[in-house]
N, C-alpha and C. Protein backbone atom coordinates (compact mmCIF):
# COMPACT_ATOMS: atom_id res chain seq x y z
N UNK A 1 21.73 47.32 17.05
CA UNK A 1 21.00 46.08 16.97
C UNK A 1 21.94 44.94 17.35
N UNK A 2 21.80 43.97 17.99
CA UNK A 2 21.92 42.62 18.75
C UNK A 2 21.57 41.34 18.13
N UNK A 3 21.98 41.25 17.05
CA UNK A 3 21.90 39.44 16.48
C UNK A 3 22.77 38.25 16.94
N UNK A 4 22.19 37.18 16.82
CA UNK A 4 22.49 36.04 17.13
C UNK A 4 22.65 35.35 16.29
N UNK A 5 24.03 34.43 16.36
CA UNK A 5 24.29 33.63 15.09
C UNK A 5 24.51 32.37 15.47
N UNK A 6 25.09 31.13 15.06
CA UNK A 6 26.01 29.76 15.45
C UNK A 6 27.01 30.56 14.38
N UNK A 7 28.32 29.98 15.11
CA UNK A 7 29.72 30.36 14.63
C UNK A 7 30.36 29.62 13.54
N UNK A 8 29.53 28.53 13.37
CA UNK A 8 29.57 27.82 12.18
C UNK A 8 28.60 28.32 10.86
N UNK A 9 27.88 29.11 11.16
CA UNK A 9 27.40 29.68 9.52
C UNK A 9 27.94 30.43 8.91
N UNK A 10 27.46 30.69 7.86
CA UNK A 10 28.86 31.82 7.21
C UNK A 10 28.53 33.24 7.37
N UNK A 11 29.56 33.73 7.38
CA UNK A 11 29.95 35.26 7.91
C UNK A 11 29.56 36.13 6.76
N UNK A 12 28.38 37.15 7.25
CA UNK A 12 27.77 38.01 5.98
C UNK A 12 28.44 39.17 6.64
N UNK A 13 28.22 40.10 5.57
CA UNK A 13 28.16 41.56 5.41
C UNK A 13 27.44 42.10 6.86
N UNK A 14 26.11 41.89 6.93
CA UNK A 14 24.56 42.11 7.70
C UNK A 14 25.38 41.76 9.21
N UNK A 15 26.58 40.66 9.30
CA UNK A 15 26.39 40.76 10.96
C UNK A 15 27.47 41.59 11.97
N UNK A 16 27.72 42.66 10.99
CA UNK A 16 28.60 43.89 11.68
C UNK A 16 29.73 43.37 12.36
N UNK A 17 29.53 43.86 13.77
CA UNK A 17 30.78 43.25 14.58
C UNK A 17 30.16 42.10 15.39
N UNK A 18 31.31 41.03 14.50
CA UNK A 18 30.95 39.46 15.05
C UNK A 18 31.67 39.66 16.21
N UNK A 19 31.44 38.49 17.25
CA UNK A 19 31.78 38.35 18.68
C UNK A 19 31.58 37.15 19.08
N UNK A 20 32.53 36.36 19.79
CA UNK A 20 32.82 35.22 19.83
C UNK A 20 32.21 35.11 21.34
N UNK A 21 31.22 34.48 22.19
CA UNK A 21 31.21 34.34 23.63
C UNK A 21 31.05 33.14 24.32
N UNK A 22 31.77 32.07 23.85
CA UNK A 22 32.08 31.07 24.27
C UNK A 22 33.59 31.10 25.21
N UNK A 23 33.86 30.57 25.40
CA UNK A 23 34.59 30.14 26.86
C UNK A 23 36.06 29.22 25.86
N UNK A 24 35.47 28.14 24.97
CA UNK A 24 36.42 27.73 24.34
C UNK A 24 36.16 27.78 22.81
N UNK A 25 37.18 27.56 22.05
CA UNK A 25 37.30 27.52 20.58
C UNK A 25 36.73 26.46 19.78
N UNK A 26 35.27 26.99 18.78
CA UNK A 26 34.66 25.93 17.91
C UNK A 26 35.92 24.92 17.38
N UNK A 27 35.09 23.60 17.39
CA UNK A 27 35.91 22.79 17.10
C UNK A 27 35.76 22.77 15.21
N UNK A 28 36.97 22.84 14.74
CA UNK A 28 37.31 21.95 13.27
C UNK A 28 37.19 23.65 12.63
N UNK A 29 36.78 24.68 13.26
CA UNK A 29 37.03 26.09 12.49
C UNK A 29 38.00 26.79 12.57
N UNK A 30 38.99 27.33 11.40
CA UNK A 30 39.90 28.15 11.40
C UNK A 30 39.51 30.16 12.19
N UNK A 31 40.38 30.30 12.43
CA UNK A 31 40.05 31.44 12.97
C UNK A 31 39.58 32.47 11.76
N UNK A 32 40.44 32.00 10.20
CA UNK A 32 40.04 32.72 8.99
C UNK A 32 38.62 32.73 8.58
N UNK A 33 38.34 31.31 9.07
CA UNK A 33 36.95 31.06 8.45
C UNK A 33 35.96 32.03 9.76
N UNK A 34 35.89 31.81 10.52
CA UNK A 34 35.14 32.55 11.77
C UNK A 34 35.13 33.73 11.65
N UNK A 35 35.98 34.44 11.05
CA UNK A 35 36.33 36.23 10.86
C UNK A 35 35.43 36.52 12.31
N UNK A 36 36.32 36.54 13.19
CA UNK A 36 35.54 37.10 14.78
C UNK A 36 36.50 38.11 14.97
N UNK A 37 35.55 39.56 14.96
CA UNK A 37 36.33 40.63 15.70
C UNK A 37 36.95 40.60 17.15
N UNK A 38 36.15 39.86 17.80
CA UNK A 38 36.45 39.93 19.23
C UNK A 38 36.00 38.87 19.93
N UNK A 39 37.02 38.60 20.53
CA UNK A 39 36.68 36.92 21.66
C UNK A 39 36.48 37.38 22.88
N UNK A 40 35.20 37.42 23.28
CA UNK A 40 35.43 37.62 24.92
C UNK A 40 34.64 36.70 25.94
N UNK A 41 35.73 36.02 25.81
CA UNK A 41 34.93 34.46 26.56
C UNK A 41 34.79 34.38 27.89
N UNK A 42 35.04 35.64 28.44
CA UNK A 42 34.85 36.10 30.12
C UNK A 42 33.58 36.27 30.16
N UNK A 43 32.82 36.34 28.69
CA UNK A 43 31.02 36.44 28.96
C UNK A 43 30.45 35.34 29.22
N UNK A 44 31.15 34.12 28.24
CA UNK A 44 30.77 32.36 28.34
C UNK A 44 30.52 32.48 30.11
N UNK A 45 29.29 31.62 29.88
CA UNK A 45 28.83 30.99 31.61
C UNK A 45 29.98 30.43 31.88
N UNK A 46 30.01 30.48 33.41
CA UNK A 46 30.80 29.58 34.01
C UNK A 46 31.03 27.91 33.73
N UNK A 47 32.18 27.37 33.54
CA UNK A 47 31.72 25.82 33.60
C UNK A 47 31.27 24.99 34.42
N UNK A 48 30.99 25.47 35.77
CA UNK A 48 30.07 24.80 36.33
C UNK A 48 28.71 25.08 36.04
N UNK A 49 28.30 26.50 35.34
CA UNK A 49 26.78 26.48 35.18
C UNK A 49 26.71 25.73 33.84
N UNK A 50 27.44 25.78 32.86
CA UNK A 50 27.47 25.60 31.80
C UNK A 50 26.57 23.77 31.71
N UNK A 51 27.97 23.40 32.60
CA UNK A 51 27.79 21.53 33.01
C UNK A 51 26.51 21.03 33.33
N UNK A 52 25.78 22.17 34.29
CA UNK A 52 24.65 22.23 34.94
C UNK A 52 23.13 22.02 33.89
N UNK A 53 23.33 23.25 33.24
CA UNK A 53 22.53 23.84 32.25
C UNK A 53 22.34 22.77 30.81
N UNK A 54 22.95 21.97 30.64
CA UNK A 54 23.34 21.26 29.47
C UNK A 54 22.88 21.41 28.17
N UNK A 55 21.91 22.46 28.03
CA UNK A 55 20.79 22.68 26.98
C UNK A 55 19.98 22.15 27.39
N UNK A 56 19.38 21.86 28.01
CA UNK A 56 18.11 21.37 28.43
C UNK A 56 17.59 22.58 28.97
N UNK A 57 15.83 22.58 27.93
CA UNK A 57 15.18 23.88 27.96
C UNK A 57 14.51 23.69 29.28
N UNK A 58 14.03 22.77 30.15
CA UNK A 58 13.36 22.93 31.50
C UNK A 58 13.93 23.66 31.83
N UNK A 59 15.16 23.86 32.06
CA UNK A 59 16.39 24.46 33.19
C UNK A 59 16.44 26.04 32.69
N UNK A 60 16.21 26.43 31.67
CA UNK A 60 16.35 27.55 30.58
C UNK A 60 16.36 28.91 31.41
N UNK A 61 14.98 28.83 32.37
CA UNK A 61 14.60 29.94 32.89
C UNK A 61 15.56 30.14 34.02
N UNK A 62 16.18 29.01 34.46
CA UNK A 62 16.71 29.07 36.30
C UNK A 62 18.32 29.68 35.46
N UNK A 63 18.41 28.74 34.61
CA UNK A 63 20.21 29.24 33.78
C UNK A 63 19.76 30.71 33.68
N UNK A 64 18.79 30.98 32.91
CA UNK A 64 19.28 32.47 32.59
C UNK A 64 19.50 33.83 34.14
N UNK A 65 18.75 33.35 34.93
CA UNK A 65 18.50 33.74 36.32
C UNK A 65 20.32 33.56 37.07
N UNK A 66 20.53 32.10 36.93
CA UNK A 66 21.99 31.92 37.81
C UNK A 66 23.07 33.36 36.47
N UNK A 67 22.70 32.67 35.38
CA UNK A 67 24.03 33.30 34.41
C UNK A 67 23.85 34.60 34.44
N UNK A 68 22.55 35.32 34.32
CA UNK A 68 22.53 37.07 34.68
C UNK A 68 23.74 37.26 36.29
N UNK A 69 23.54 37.09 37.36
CA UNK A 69 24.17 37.06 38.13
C UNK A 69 25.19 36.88 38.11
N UNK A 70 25.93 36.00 37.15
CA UNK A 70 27.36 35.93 37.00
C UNK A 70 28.04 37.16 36.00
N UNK A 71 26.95 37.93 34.94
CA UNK A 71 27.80 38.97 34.04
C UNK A 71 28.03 39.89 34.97
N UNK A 72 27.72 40.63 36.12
CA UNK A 72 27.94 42.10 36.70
C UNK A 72 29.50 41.67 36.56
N UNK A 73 30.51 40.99 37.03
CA UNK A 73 31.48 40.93 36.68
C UNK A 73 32.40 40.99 35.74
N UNK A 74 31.59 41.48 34.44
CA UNK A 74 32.11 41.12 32.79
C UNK A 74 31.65 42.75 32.64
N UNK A 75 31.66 43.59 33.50
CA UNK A 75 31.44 44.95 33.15
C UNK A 75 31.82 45.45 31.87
N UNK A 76 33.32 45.56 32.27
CA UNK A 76 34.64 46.23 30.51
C UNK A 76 34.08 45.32 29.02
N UNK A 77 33.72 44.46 29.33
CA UNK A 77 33.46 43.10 27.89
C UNK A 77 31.95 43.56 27.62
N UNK A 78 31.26 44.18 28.91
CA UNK A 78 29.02 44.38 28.35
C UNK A 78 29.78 45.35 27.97
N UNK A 79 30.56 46.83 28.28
CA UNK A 79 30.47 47.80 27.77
C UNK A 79 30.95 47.72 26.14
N UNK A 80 31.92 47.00 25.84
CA UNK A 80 32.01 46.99 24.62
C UNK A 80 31.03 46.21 24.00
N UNK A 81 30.10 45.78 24.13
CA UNK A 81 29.03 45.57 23.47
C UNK A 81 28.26 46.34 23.34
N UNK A 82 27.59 46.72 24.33
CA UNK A 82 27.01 48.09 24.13
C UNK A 82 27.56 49.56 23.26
N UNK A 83 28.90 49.70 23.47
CA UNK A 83 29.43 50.58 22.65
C UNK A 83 29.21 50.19 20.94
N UNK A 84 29.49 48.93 20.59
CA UNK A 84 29.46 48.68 19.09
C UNK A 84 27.70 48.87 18.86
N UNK A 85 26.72 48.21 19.37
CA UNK A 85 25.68 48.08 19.35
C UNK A 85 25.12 49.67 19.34
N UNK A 86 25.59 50.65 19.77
CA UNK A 86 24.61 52.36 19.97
C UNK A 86 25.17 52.00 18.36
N UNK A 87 26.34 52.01 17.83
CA UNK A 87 26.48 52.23 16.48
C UNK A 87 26.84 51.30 15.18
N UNK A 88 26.69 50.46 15.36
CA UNK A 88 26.35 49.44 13.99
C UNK A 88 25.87 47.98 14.53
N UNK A 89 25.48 46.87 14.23
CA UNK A 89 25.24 45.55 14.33
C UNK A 89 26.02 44.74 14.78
N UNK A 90 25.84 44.09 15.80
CA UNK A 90 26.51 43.45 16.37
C UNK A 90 26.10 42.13 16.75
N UNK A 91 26.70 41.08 16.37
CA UNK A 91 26.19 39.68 15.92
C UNK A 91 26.83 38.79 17.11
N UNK A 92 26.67 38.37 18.11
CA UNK A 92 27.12 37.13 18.93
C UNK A 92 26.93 36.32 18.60
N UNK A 93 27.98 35.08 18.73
CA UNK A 93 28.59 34.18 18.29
C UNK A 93 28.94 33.07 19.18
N UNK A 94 27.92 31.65 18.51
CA UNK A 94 28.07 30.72 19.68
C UNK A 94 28.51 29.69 18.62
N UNK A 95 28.92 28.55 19.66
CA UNK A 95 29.16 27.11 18.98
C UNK A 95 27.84 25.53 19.19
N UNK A 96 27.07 26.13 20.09
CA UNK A 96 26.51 25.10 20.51
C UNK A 96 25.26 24.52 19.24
N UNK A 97 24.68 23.64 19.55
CA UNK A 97 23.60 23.19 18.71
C UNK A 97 22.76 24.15 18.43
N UNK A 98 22.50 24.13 19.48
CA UNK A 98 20.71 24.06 20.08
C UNK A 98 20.86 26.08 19.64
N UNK A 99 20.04 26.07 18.92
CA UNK A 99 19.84 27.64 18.47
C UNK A 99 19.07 28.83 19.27
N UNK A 100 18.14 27.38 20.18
CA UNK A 100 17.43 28.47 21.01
C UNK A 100 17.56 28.70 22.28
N UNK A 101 18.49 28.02 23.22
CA UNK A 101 18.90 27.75 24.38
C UNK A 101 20.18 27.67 24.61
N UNK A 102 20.86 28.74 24.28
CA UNK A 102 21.98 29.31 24.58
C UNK A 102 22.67 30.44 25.35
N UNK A 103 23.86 30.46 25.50
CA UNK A 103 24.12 31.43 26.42
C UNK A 103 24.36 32.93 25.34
N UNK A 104 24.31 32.56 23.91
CA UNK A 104 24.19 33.79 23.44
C UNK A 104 22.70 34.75 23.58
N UNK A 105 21.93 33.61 23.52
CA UNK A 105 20.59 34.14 23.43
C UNK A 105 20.15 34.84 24.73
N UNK A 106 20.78 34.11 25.53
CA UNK A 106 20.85 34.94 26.76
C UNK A 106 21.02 36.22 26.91
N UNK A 107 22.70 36.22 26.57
CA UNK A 107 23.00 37.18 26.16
C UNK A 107 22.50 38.67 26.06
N UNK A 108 22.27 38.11 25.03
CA UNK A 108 21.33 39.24 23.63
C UNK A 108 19.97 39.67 24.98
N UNK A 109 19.29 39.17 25.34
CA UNK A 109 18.53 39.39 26.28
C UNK A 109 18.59 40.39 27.63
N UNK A 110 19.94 39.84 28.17
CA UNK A 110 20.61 40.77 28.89
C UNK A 110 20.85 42.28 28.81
N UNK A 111 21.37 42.34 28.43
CA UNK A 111 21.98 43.71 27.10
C UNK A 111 20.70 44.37 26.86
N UNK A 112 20.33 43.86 26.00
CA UNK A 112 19.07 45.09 25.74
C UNK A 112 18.04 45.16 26.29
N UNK A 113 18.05 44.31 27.81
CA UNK A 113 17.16 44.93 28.99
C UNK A 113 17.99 46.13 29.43
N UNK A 114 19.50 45.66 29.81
CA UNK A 114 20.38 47.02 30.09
C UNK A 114 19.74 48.40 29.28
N UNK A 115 20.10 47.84 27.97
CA UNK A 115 20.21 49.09 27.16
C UNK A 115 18.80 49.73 27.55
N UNK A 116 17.55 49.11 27.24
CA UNK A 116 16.00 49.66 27.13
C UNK A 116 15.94 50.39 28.68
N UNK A 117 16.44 50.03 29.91
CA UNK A 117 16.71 50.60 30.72
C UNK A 117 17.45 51.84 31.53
N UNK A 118 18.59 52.01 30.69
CA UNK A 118 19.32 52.92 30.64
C UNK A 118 18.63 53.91 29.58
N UNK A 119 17.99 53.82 28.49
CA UNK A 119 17.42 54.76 27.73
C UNK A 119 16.13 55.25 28.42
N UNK A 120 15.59 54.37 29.00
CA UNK A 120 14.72 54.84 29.84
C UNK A 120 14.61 55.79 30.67
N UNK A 121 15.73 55.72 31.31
CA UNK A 121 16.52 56.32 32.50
C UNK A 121 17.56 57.70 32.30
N UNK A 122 17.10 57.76 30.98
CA UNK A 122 17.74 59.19 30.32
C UNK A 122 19.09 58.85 29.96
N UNK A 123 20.20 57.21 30.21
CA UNK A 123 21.35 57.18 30.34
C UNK A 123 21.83 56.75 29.13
């Protein structure tokens, strides 16, 4: 399973292996307080899409369209997601506001089209 968090709430039991996929480091949080197993900010959009995208939900559908196109490159970083995810909870981890228009949520979207596809596909 594939949850979504902000990196500013507090860290339960329930969100398995946390994962950091921002690009840079929440501001004013200790790394203690964050308890993030893994930073892999090679997933964070690019900063030019990022700049682009600003959270603004009009744009929502075209971001997720440009930013899919940019993960085939983040191969080694999806597979370890996918690897934690066949076997316990795995929680991505953003900094931004906006809860519903993010690149985690994206994310999370990504992935388990992969995954539902590959199971499909006998893989």
């Amino acid at each position: 399973m594939i949850r979504v968090k902000r990196v500013y709430d507090p860290p339960e039991e329930s969100d398995g292996v946390r994962v950091f996929v921002d690009r840079l480091w929440p501001r004013g949080l200790s790394k203690d307080e964050a308890r993030i197993y893994l930073w892999l900010r090679d997933l964070a959009p690019s900063n030019e899409l990022r700049r682009w995208f600003a959270h603004r939900p009009e744009r929502w559908t075209e971001f997720k369209t440009r930013y899919y196109r940019e993960l085939p490159r983040c191969r080694a970083a999806l597979e370890a997601i996918r690897e934690f995810a066949r076997s316990s909870t795995v929680t991505l981890l953003y900094a931004a506001r906006d809860t519903r228009y993010n690149n985690a949520v994206a994310l999370r979207e990504y992935i388990e089209r992969e995954l539902a596809s590959a199971g499909a596909a006998g893989g």
